[in-house]
Protein backbone atom coordinates (compact mmCIF):
# COMPACT_ATOMS: atom_id res chain seq x y z
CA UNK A 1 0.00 0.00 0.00
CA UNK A 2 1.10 4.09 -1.23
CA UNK A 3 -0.25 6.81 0.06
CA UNK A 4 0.93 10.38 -0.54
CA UNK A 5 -1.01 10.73 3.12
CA UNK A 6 0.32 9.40 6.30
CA UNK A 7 -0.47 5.81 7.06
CA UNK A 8 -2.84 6.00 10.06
CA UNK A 9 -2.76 3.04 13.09
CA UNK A 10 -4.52 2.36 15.72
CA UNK A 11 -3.22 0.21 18.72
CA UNK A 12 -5.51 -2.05 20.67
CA UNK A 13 -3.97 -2.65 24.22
CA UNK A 14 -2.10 0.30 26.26
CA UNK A 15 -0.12 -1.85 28.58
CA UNK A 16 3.82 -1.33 28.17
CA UNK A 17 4.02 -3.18 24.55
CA UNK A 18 1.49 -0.90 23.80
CA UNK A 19 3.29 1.94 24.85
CA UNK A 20 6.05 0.63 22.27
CA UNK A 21 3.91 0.54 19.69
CA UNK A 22 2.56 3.79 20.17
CA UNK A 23 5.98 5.37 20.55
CA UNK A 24 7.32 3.81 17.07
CA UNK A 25 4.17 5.35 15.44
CA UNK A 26 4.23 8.56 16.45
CA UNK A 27 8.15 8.67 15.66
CA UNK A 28 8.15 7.54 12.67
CA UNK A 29 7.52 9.67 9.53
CA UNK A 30 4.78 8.39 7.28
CA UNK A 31 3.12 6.73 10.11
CA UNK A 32 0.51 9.07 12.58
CA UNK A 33 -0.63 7.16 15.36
CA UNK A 34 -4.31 8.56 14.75
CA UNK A 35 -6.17 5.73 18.13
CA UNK A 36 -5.77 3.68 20.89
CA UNK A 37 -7.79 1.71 22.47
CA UNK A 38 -7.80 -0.35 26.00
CA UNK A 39 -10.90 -1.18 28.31
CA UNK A 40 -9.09 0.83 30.89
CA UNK A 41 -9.89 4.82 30.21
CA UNK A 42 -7.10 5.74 32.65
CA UNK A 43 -4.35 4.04 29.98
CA UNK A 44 -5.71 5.37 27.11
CA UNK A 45 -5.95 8.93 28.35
CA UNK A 46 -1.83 8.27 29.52
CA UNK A 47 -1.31 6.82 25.82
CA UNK A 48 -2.98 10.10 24.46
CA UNK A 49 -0.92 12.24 26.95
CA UNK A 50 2.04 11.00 26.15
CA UNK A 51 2.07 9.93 22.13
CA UNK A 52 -0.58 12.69 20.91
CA UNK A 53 -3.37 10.07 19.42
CA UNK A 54 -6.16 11.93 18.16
CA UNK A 55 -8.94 9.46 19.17
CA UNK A 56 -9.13 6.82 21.81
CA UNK A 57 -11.53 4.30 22.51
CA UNK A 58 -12.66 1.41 25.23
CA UNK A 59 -14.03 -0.97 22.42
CA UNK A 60 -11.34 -2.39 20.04
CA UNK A 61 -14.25 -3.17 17.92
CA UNK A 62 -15.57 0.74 17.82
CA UNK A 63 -11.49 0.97 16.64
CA UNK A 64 -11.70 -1.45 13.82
CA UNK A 65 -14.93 0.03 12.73
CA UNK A 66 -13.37 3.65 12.30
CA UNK A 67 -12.62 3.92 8.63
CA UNK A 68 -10.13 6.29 8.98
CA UNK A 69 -7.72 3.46 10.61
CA UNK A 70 -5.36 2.01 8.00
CA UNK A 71 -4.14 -0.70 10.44
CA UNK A 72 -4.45 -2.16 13.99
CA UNK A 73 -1.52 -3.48 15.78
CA UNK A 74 -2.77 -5.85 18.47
CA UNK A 75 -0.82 -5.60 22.56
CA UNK A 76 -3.62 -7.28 24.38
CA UNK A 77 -2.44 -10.27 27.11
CA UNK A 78 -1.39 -13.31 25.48
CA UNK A 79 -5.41 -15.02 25.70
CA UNK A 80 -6.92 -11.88 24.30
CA UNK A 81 -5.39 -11.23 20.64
CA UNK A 82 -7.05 -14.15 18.64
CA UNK A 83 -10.94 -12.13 18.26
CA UNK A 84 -9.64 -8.96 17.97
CA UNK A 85 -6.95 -9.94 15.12
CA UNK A 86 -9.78 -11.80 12.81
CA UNK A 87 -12.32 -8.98 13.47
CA UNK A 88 -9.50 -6.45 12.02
CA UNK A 89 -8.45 -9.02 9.39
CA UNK A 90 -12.18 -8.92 8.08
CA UNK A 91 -12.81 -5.86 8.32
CA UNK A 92 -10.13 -5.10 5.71
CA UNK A 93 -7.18 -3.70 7.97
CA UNK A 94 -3.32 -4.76 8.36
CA UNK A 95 -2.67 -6.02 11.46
CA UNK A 96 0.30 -6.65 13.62
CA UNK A 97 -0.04 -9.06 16.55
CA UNK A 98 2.21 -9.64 19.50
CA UNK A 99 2.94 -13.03 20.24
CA UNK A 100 1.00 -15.73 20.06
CA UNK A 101 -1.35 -14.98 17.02
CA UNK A 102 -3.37 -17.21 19.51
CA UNK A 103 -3.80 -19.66 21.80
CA UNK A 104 -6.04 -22.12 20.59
CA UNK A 105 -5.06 -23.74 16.73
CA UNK A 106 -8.80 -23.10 15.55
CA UNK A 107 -8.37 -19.84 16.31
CA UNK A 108 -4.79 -19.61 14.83
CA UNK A 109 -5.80 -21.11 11.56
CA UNK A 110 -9.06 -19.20 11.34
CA UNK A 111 -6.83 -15.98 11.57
CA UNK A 112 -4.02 -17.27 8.89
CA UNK A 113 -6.64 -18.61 6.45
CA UNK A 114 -8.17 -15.22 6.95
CA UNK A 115 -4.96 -13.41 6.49
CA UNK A 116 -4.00 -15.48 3.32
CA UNK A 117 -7.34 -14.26 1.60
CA UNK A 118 -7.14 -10.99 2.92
CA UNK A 119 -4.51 -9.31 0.74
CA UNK A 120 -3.70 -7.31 3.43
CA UNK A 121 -0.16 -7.48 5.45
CA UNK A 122 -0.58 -9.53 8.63
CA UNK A 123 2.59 -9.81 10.74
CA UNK A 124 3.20 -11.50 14.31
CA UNK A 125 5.77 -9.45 16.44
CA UNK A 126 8.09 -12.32 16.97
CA UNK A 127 11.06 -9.44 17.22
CA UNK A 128 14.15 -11.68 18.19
CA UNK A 129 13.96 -11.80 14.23
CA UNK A 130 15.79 -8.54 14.77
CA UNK A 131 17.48 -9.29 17.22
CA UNK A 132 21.11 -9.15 16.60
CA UNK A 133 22.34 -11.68 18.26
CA UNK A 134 19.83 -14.17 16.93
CA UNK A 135 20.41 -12.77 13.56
CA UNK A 136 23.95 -13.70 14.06
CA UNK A 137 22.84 -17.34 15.50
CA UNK A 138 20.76 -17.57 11.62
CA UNK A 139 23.09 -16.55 9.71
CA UNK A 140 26.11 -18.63 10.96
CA UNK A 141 24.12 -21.47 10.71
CA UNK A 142 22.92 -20.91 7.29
CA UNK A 143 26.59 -20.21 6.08
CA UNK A 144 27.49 -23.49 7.15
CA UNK A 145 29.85 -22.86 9.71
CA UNK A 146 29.28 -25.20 11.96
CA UNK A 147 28.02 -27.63 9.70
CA UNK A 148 24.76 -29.48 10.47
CA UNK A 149 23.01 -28.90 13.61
CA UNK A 150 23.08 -31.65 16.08
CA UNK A 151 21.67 -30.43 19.30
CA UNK A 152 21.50 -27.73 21.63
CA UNK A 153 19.37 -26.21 24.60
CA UNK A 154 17.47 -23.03 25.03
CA UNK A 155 16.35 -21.00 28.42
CA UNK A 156 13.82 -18.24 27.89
CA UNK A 157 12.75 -17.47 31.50
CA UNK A 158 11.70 -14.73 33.87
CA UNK A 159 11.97 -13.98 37.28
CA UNK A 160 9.32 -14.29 39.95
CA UNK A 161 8.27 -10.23 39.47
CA UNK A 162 6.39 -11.36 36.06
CA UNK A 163 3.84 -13.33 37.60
CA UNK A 164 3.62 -11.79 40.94
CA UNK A 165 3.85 -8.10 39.69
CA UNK A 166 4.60 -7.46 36.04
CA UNK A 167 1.15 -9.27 35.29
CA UNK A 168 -1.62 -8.71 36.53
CA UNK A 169 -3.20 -11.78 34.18
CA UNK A 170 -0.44 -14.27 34.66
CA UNK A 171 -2.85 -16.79 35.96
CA UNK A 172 -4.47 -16.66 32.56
CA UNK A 173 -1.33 -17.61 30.87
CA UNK A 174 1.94 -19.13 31.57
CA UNK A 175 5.64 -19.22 30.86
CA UNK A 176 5.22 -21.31 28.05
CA UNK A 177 2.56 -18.84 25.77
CA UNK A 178 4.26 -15.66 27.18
CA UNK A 179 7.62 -16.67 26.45
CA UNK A 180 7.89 -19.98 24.67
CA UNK A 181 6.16 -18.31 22.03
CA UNK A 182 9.47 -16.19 21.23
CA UNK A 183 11.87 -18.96 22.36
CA UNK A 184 10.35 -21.73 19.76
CA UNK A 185 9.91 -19.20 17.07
CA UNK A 186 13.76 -17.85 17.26
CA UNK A 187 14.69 -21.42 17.47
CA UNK A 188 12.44 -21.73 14.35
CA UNK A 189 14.32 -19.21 12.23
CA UNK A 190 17.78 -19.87 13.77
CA UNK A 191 17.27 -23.23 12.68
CA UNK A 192 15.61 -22.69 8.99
CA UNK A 193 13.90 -26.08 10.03
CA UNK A 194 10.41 -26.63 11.65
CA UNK A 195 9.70 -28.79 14.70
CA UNK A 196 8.97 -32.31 14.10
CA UNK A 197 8.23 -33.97 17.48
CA UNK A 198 7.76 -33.09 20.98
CA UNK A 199 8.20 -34.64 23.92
CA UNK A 200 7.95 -32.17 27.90
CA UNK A 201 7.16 -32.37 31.27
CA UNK A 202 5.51 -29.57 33.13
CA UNK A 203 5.62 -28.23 37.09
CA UNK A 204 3.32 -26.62 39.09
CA UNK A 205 2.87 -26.34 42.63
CA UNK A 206 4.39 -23.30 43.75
CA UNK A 207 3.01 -20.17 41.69
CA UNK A 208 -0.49 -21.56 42.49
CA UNK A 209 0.20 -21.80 46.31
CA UNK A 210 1.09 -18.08 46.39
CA UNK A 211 -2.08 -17.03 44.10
CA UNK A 212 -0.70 -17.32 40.61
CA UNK A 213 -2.84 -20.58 39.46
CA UNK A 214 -0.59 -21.16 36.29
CA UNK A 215 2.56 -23.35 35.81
CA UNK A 216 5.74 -23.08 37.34
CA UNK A 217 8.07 -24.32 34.69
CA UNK A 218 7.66 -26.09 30.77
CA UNK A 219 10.52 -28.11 29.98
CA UNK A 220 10.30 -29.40 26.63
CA UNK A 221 12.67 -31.60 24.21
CA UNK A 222 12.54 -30.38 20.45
CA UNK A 223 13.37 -32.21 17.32
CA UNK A 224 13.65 -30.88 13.94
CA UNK A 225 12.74 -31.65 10.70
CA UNK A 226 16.86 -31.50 10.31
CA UNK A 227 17.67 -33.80 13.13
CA UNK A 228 18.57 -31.27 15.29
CA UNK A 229 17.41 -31.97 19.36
CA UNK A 230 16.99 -28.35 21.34
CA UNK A 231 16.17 -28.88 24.74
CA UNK A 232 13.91 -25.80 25.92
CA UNK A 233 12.52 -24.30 29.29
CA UNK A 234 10.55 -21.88 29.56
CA UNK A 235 10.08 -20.89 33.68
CA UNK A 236 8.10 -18.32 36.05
CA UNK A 237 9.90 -19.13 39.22
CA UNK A 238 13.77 -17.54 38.56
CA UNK A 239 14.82 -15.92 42.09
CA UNK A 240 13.97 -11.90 42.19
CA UNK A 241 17.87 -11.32 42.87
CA UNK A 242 18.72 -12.52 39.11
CA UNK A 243 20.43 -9.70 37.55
CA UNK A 244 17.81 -9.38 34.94
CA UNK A 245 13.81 -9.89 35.23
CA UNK A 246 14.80 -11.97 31.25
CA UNK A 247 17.30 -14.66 31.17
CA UNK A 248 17.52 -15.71 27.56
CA UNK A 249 20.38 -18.31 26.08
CA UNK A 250 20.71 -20.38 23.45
CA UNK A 251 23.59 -23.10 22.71
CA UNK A 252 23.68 -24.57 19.64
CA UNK A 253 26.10 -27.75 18.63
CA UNK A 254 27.11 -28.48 15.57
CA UNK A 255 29.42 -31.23 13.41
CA UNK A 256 31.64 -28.22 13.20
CA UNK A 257 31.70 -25.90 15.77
CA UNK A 258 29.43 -24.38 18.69
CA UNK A 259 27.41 -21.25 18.87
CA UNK A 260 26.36 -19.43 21.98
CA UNK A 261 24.30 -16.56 22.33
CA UNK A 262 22.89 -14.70 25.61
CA UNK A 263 20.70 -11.45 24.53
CA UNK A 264 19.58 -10.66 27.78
CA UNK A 265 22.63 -11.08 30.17
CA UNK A 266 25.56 -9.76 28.41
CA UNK A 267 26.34 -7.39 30.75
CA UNK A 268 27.14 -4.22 29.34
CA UNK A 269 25.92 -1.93 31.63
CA UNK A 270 25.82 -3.61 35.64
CA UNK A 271 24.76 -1.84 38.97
CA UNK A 272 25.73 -2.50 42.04
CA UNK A 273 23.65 -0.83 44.83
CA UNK A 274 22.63 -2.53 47.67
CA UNK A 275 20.26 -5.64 46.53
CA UNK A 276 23.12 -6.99 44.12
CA UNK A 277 24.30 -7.46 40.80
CA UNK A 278 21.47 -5.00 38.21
CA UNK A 279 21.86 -5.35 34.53
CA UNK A 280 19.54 -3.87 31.86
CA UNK A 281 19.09 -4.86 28.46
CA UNK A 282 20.87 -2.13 26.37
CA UNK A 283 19.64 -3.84 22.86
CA UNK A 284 15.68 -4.31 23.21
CA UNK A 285 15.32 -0.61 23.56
CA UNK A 286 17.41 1.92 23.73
CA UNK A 287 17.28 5.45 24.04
CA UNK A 288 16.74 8.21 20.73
CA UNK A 289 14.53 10.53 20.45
CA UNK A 290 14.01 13.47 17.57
CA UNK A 291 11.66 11.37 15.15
CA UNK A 292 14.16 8.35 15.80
CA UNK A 293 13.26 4.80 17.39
CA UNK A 294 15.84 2.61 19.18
CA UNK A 295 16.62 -1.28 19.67
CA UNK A 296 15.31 -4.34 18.12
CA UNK A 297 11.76 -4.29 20.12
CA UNK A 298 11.19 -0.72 18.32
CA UNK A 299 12.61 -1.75 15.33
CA UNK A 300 10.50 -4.73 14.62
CA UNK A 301 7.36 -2.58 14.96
CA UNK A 302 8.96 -0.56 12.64
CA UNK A 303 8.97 -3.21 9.71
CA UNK A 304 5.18 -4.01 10.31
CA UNK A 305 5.05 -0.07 9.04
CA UNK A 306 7.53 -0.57 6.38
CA UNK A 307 5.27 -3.33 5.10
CA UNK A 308 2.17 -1.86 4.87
CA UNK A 309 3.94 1.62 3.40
CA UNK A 310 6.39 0.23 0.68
CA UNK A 311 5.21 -3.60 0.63
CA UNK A 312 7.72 -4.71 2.41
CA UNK A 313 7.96 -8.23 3.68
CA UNK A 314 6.83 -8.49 6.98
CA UNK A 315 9.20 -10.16 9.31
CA UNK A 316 7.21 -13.26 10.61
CA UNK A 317 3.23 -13.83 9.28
CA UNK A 318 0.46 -15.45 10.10
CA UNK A 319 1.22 -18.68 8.67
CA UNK A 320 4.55 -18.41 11.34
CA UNK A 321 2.22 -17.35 13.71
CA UNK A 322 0.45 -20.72 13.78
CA UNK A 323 3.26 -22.71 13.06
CA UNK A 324 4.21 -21.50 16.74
CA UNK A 325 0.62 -22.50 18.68
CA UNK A 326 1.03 -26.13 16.93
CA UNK A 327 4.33 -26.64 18.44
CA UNK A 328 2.97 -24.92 22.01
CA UNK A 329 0.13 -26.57 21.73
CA UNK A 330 2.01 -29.85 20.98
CA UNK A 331 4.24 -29.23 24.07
CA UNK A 332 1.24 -29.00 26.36
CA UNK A 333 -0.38 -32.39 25.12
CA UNK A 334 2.80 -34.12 25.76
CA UNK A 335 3.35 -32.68 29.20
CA UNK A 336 0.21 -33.56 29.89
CA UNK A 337 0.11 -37.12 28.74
CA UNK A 338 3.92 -38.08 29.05
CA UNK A 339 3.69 -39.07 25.20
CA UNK A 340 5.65 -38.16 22.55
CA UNK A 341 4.01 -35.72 20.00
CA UNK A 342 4.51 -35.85 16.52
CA UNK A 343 3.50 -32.60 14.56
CA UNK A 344 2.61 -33.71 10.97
CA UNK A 345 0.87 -32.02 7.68
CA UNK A 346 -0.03 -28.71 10.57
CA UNK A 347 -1.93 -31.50 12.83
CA UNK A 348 -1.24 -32.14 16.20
């Protein structure tokens, strides 16, 4: 899509990824962040304070309805994006979603058959795509470096604030869906190779005793269509006194060589003042300001507008999005049943 006007978007969901998106689209020129929308009027009138949206609403589906809005990006929990990305889907829109497209697979295919009709762009915010040290961990692999892929092991985990503080739905979710939905699709395009079967274990006990009624920890062991075996966890019980609220790593071996990559506990900036060791993650987001964006989180947002503005590719799409709720999906049915899960022809 060309326009010789501004591109106008509307965000659905004023929580702090909202607050991302509505930063990237108010700095960046050819984009005018013209709505936002969240059932809470308090965070919408903050949104409007701070980013300068011209309307706001309380229904996303008043939002989608306003034919003014060229696209809806979607920062909703993690149970709540499926409904409103079809509705905007139909009703003619690009949409961005944050991760997952959804958490069921009917409504995950509904939304990428829908998006494959639609003509429109339709892009899931899986932004470790950006992410420069998993770009590094893709292209290595893909140059051959370290030859095939034999197996590896992945940690994308948080610390106990999430659940008990960061999230005020975290009993609605769980490690897995909030973050396994970035670790599997990273792995995914580190890899170039889908999952093929699953096999996990799952913990719980804890969270629920303090309030939290979700799952501790997912542990799940991943093979790939290349014969690759990544062994994955994905955890809501890390200590508070971690250096980071994020601990993400991946370790890939190969007939070659080994790769390593930590995005979230490098370490370039530490603070030391009184309750230990404080890092902060310098690459996600970073400051700029002046019609400027900074980091990989802001600049994956940023693609979703070069996509609907010059046609762009979007970085990850619907089809991607589902791909990732069959292989969640897949991890809790095997955790649940102690089987082994194979994922064939997009059935689990």
């Amino acid at each position: 899509m060309t326009s010789s006007r501004r591109i106008r978007f509307g965000v659905v969901g004023a929580g702090l990824w909202g607050s991302f998106h509505c930063k990237t689209l108010s700095a960046i020129e050819g984009a005018e962040l013209a709505a936002v929308c969240d059932l809470n009027p308090e965070r919408v009138a903050e949104m409007q304070k701070q980013f300068g949206a011209a309307r706001t609403y309380t229904d996303y589906r008043e939002l989608i309805a306003d034919p003014d809005i060229d696209a809806v990006t979607v920062a909703t929990p993690d149970f709540a994006h499926g409904d409103i990305v079809l509705a905007a889907i139909k009703a003619g829109k690009h949409v961005m979603s944050e991760k997952p497209l959804a958490t069921t697979l009917a409504e995950a295919e509904a939304i990428a058959d829908a998006a494959d009709r639609s003509g429109r762009k339709v892009m899931v915010d899986f932004h470790n795509r950006v992410s420069p040290a998993i770009v590094a961990l893709r292209d290595t692999i893909a140059a051959g470096d370290i030859g095939l892929p034999l197996h590896g092991a992945a940690r994308l985990s948080n610390t106990l604030f999430v659940p008990f503080e960061l999230l005020s739905w975290a009993g609605k979710s769980s490690a897995l869906w909030f973050l396994g939905s970035h670790s599997v699709d990273a792995l995914r395009f580190v890899m170039g190779s889908e999952v093929k079967r699953v096999q996990a274990m799952v913990r719980r006990g804890f969270l629920a005793s303090q309030g939290v009624d979700t799952a501790d920890v997912h542990v799940a062991l991943l093979e790939f269509e290349n014969g690759a075996v990544i062994s994955l966890e994905n955890s809501w019980v890390l200590p508070n006194d971690m250096p980071n609220i994020v601990d993400f790593r991946i370790e890939i071996v190969g007939e070659k060589g080994l790769l390593q990559a930590e995005p979230t506990q490098a370490g370039p900036f530490r603070k030391f003042t009184g309750p230990g060791l404080r890092t902060a993650d310098l690459f996600g987001v970073t400051p700029a300001a002046g019609g400027r964006i900074g980091g990989f989180v802001m600049e994956a947002i940023a693609r979703f507008i070069d996509a609907v503005a010059t046609d762009a590719p979007v970085i990850a799409n619907a089809r991607d999005g589902l791909q990732v709720t069959r292989v969640l999906t897949a991890i809790e049915k095997a955790a649940a049943t102690g089987q082994t899960v194979t994922l064939a022809d997009g059935v689990v």
